[in-house]
Protein backbone atom coordinates (compact mmCIF):
# COMPACT_ATOMS: atom_id res chain seq x y z
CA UNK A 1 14.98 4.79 -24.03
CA UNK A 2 12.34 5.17 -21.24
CA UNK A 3 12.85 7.25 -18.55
CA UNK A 4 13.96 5.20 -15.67
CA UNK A 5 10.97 6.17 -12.41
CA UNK A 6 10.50 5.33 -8.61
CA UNK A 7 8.07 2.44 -7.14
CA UNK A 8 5.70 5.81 -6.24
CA UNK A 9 5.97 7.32 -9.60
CA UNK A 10 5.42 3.89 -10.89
CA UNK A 11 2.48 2.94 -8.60
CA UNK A 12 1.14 6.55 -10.40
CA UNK A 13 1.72 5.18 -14.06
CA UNK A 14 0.01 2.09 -13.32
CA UNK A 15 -2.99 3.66 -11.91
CA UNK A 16 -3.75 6.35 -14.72
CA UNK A 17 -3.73 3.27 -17.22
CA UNK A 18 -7.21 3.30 -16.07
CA UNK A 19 -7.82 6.79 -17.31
CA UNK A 20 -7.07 10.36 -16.30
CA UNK A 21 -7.01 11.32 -12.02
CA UNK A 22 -6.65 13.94 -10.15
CA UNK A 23 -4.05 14.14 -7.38
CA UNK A 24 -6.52 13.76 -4.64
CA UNK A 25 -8.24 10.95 -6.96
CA UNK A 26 -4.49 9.13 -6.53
CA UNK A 27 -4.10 9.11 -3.11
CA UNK A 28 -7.74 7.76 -3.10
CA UNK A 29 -7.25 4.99 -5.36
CA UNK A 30 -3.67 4.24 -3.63
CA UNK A 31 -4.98 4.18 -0.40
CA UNK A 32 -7.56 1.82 -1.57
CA UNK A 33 -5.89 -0.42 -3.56
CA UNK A 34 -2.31 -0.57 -2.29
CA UNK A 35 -2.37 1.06 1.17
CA UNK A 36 -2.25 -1.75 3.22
CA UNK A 37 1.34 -3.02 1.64
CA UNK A 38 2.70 0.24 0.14
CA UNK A 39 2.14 3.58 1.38
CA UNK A 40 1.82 7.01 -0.48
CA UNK A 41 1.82 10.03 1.51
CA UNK A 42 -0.32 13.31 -0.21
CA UNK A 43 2.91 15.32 -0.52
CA UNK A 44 4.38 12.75 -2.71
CA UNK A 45 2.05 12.07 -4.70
CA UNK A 46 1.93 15.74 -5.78
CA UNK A 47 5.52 16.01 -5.82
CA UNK A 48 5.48 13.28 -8.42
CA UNK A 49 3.37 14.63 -10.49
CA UNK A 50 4.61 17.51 -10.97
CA UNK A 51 7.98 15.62 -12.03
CA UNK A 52 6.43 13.72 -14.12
CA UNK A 53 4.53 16.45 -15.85
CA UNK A 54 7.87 17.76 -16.22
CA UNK A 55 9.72 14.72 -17.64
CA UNK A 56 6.40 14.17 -20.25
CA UNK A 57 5.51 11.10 -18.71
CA UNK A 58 1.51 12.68 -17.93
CA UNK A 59 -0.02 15.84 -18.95
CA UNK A 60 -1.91 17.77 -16.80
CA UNK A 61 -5.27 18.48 -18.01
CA UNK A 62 -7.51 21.62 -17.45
CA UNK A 63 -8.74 22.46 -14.51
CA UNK A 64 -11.86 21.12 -13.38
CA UNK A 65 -14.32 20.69 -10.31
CA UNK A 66 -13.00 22.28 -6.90
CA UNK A 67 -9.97 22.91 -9.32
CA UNK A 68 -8.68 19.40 -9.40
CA UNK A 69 -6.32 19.11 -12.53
CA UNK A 70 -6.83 15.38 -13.75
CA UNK A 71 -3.61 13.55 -15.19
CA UNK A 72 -3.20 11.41 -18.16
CA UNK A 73 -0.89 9.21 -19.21
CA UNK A 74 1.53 9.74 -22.04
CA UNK A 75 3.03 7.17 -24.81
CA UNK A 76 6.52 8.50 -22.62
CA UNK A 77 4.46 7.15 -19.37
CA UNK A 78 3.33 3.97 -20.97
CA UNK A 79 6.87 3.01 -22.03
CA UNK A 80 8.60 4.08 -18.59
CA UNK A 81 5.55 2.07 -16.33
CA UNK A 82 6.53 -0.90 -18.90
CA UNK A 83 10.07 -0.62 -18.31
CA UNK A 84 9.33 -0.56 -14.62
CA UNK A 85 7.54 -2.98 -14.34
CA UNK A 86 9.92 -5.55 -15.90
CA UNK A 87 12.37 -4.95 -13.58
CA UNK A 88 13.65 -7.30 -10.98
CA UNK A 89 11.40 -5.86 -7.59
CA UNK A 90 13.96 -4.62 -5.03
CA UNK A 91 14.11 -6.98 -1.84
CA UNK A 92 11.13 -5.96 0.85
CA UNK A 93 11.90 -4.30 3.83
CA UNK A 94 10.30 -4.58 7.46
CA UNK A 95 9.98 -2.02 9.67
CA UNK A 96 7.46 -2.80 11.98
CA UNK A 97 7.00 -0.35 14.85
CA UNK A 98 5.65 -3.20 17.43
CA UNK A 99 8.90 -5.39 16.63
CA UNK A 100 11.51 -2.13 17.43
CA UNK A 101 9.40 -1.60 20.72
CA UNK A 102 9.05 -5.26 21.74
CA UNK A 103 13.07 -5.19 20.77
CA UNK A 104 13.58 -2.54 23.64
CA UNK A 105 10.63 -4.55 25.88
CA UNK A 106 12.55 -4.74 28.87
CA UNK A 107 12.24 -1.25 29.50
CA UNK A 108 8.72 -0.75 29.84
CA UNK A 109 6.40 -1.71 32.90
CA UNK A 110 4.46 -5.05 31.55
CA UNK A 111 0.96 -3.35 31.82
CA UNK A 112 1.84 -0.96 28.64
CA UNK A 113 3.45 -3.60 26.93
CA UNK A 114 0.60 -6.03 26.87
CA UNK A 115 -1.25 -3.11 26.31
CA UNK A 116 0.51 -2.31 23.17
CA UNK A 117 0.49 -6.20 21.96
CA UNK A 118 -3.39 -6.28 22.51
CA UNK A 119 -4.05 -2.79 20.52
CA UNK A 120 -1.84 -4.57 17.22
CA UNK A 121 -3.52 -7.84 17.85
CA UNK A 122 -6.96 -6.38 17.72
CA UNK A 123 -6.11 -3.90 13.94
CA UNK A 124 -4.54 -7.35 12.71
CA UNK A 125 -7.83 -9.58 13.80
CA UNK A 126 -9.92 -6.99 11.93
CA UNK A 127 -7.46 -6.15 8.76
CA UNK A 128 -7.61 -10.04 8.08
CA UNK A 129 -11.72 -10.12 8.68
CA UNK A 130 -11.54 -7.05 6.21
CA UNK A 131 -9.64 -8.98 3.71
CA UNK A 132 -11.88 -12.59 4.10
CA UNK A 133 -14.73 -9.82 3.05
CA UNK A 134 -13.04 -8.57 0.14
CA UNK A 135 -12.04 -12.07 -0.94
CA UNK A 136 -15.84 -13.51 -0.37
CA UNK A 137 -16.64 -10.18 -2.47
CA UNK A 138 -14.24 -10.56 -5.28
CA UNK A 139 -14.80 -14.40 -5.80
CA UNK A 140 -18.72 -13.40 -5.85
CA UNK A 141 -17.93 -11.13 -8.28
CA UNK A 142 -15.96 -13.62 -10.97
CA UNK A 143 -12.77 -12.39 -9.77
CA UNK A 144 -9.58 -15.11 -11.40
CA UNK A 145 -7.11 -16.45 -9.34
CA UNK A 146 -4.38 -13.80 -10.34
CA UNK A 147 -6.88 -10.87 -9.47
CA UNK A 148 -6.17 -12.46 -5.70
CA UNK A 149 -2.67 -12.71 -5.39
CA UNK A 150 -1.99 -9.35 -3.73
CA UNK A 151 -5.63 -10.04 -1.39
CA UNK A 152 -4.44 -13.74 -1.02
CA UNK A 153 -0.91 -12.49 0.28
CA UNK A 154 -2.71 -10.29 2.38
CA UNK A 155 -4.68 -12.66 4.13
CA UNK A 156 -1.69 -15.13 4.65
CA UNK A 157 0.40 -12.51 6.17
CA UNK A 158 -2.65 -11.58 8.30
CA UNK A 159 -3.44 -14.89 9.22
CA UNK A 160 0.64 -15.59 9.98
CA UNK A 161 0.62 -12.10 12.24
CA UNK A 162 -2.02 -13.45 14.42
CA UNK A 163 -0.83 -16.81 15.03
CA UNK A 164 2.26 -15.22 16.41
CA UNK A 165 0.55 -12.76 18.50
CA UNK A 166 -1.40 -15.70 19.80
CA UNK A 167 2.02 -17.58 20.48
CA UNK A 168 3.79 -15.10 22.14
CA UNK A 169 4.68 -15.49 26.03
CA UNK A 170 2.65 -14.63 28.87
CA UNK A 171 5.46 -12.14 30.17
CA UNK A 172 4.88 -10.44 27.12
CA UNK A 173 0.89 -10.98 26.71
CA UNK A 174 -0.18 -10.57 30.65
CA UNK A 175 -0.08 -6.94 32.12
């Protein structure tokens, strides 16, 4: 029976499909890949792999350049990411800074709340021109429809964030 893992450890597996990393080379591809919907802190990812070196689901390799150790993936690794992965995902959970803060609103002189509002408006406006980039890139490049899904979430969420800042009231919106 596989060894039952974490969406981190998980999100690990999946990535050294691909072929052996490094620690740093994990939080690297995470970051690029996933960061924008699931976060992986440095510490983790280490702590992970040492678990997992420890469990047999990776092997660390020999040292190498600036004394990265590079990580493959075992047969044990294959069959835990698979058994994962066909698990039910657990329900998502918000926790949105902005939302907690606008929650407690009435507290705060308007100025620094509109200030606050325009600061998230203006990282949304540019994650979602980010993301029209990498989806004009990918579709240049041959990309299929399910090599979008995560990108084409992305966008709609991005897309759905802005409307709402733009539909929020002036009280809010007007310092």
């Amino acid at each position: 029976m596989a060894r039952r893992v974490n969406a981190t450890a998980a999100s690990l597996l999946g990535f050294l499909h691909d072929g052996p990393q490094s620690g740093y080379d994990l939080v690297q591809t995470a970051e690029a890949s996933i960061g924008d919907f699931w976060s992986l802190t440095r510490s983790q990812v280490y702590r992970e792999l040492a678990a997992m070196a420890d469990a047999g689901l990776v092997e660390a390799q020999e040292a190498g350049a600036r004394d990265r150790r590079a990580y493959a993936l075992t047969d044990a690794g294959r069959g835990a990411f698979r058994a994962w992965l066909s698990e039910p995902p657990a329900q998502e959970q918000i926790r949105y800074p902005l939302l907690l803060v606008l929650a407690f609103a009435r507290h705060l002189p308007p100025g620094q709340l509109a200030g606050f509002v325009a600061a998230h408006r203006a990282e949304h406006v540019g994650r979602l021109a980010g993301y029209r980039r990498q989806r004009d890139e990918a579709l240049a490049a041959g990309a299929r429809p399910v090599d979008l899904v995560t990108l084409n979430f992305g966008l709609r969420y991005e897309e759905a964030v802005v409307d709402w800042f733009d539909h929020l009231p002036p009280e809010v919106t007007d310092g």
